[in-house]
C-alpha atoms as a PDB file:
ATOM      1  CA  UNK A   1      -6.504   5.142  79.224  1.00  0.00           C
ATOM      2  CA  UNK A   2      -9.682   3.405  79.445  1.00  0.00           C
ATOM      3  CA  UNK A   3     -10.728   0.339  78.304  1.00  0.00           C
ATOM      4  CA  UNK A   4     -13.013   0.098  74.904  1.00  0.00           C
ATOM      5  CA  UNK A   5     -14.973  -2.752  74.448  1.00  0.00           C
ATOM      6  CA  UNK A   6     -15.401  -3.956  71.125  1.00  0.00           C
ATOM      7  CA  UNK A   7     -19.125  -3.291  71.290  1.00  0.00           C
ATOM      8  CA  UNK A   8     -17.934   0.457  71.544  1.00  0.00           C
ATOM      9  CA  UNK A   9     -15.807   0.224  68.454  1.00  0.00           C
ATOM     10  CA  UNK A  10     -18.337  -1.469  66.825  1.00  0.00           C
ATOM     11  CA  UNK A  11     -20.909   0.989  67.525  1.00  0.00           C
ATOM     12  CA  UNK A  12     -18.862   4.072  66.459  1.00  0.00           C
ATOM     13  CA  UNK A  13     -18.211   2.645  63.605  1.00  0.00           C
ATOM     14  CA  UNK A  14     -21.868   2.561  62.402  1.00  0.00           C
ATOM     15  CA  UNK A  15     -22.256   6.213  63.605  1.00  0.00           C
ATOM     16  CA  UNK A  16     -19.551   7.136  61.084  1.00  0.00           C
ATOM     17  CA  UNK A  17     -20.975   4.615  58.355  1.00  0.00           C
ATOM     18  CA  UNK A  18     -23.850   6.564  59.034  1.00  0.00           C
ATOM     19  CA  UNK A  19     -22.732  10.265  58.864  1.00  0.00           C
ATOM     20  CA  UNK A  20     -20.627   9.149  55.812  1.00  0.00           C
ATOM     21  CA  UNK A  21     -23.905   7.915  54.141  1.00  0.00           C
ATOM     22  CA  UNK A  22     -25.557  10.957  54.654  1.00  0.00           C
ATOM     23  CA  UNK A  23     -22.550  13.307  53.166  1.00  0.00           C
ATOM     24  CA  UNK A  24     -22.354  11.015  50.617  1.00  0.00           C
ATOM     25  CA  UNK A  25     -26.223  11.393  49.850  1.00  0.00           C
ATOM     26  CA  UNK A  26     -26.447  15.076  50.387  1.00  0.00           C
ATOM     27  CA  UNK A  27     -23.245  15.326  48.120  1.00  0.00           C
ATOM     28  CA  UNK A  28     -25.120  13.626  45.461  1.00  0.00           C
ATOM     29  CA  UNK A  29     -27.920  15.766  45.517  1.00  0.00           C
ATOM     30  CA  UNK A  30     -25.188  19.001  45.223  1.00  0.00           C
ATOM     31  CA  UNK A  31     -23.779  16.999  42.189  1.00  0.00           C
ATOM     32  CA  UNK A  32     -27.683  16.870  40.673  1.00  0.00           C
ATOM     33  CA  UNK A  33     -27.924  20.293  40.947  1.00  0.00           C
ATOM     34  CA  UNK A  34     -24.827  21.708  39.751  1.00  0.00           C
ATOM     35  CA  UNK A  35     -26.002  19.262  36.586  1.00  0.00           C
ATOM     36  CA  UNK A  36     -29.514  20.700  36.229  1.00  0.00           C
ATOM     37  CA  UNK A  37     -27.969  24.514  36.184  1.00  0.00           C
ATOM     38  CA  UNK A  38     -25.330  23.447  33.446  1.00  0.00           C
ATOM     39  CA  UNK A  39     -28.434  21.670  31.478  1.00  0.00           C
ATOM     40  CA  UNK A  40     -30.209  25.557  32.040  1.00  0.00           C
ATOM     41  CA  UNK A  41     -27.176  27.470  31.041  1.00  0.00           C
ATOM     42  CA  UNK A  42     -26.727  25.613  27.682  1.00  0.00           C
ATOM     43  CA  UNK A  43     -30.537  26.078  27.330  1.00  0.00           C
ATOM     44  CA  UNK A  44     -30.251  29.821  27.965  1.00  0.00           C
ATOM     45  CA  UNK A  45     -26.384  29.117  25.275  1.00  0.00           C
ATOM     46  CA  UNK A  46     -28.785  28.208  22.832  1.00  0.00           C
ATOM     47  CA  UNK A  47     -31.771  30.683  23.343  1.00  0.00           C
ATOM     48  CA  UNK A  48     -28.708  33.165  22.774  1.00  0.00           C
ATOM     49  CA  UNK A  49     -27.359  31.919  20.106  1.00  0.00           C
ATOM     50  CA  UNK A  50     -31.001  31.603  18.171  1.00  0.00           C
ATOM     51  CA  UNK A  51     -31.694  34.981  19.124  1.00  0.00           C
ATOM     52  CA  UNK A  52     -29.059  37.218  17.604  1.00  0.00           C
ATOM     53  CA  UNK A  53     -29.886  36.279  14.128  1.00  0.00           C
ATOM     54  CA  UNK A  54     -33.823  36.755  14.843  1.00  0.00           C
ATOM     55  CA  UNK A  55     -33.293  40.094  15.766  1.00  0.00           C
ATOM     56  CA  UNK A  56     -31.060  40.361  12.822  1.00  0.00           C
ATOM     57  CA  UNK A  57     -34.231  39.958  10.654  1.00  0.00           C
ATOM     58  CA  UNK A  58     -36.591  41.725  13.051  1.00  0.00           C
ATOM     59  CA  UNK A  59     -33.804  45.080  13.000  1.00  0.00           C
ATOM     60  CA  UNK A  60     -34.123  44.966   9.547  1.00  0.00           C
ATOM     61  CA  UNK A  61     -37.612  44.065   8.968  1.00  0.00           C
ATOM     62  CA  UNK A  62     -38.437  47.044  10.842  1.00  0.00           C
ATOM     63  CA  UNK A  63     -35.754  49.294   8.498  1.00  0.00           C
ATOM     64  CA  UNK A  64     -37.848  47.987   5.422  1.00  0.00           C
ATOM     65  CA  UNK A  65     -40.947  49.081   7.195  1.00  0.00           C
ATOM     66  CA  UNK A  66     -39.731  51.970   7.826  1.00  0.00           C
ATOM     67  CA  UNK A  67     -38.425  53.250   4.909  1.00  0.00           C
ATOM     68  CA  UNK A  68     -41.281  52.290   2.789  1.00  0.00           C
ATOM     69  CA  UNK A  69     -43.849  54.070   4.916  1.00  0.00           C
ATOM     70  CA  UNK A  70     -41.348  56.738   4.185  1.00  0.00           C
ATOM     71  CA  UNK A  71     -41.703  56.049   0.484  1.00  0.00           C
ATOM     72  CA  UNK A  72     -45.397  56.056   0.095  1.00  0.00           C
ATOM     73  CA  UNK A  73     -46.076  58.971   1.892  1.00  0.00           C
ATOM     74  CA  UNK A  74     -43.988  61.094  -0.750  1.00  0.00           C
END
């Protein structure tokens, strides 16, 4: 086995500090993301939940319309 100075250890050790600062960065920016598409899915949630009743009216809006351009042209 060969001999491993302390300045070795030393030096491997900041390599690792290093690589784990970068995961640890790059993991953060995964965790950012993942937030910003749950903020846009509750968005799109609400959008959906907003637009049923809309076309609710609009559907029958246009049945009103409909049936009293049917009316006046009898």
């Amino acid at each position: 086995m060969e001999d491993i100075t302390h300045r070795e250890i030393y030096d491997r050790l900041i390599a690792v500090e290093n690589k784990v600062d970068s995961l640890d960065q790059k993991t953060d920016e995964v965790v950012k993301a993942f937030g910003a598409a749950k903020g846009a899915f509750l968005v799109l949630e609400m959008i959906g939940k907003v637009a049923k009743p809309i076309l609710w009216v609009v559907g029958l809006g246009t049945i009103f319309v409909a049936i009293w351009e049917r009316i006046k042209l009898h």
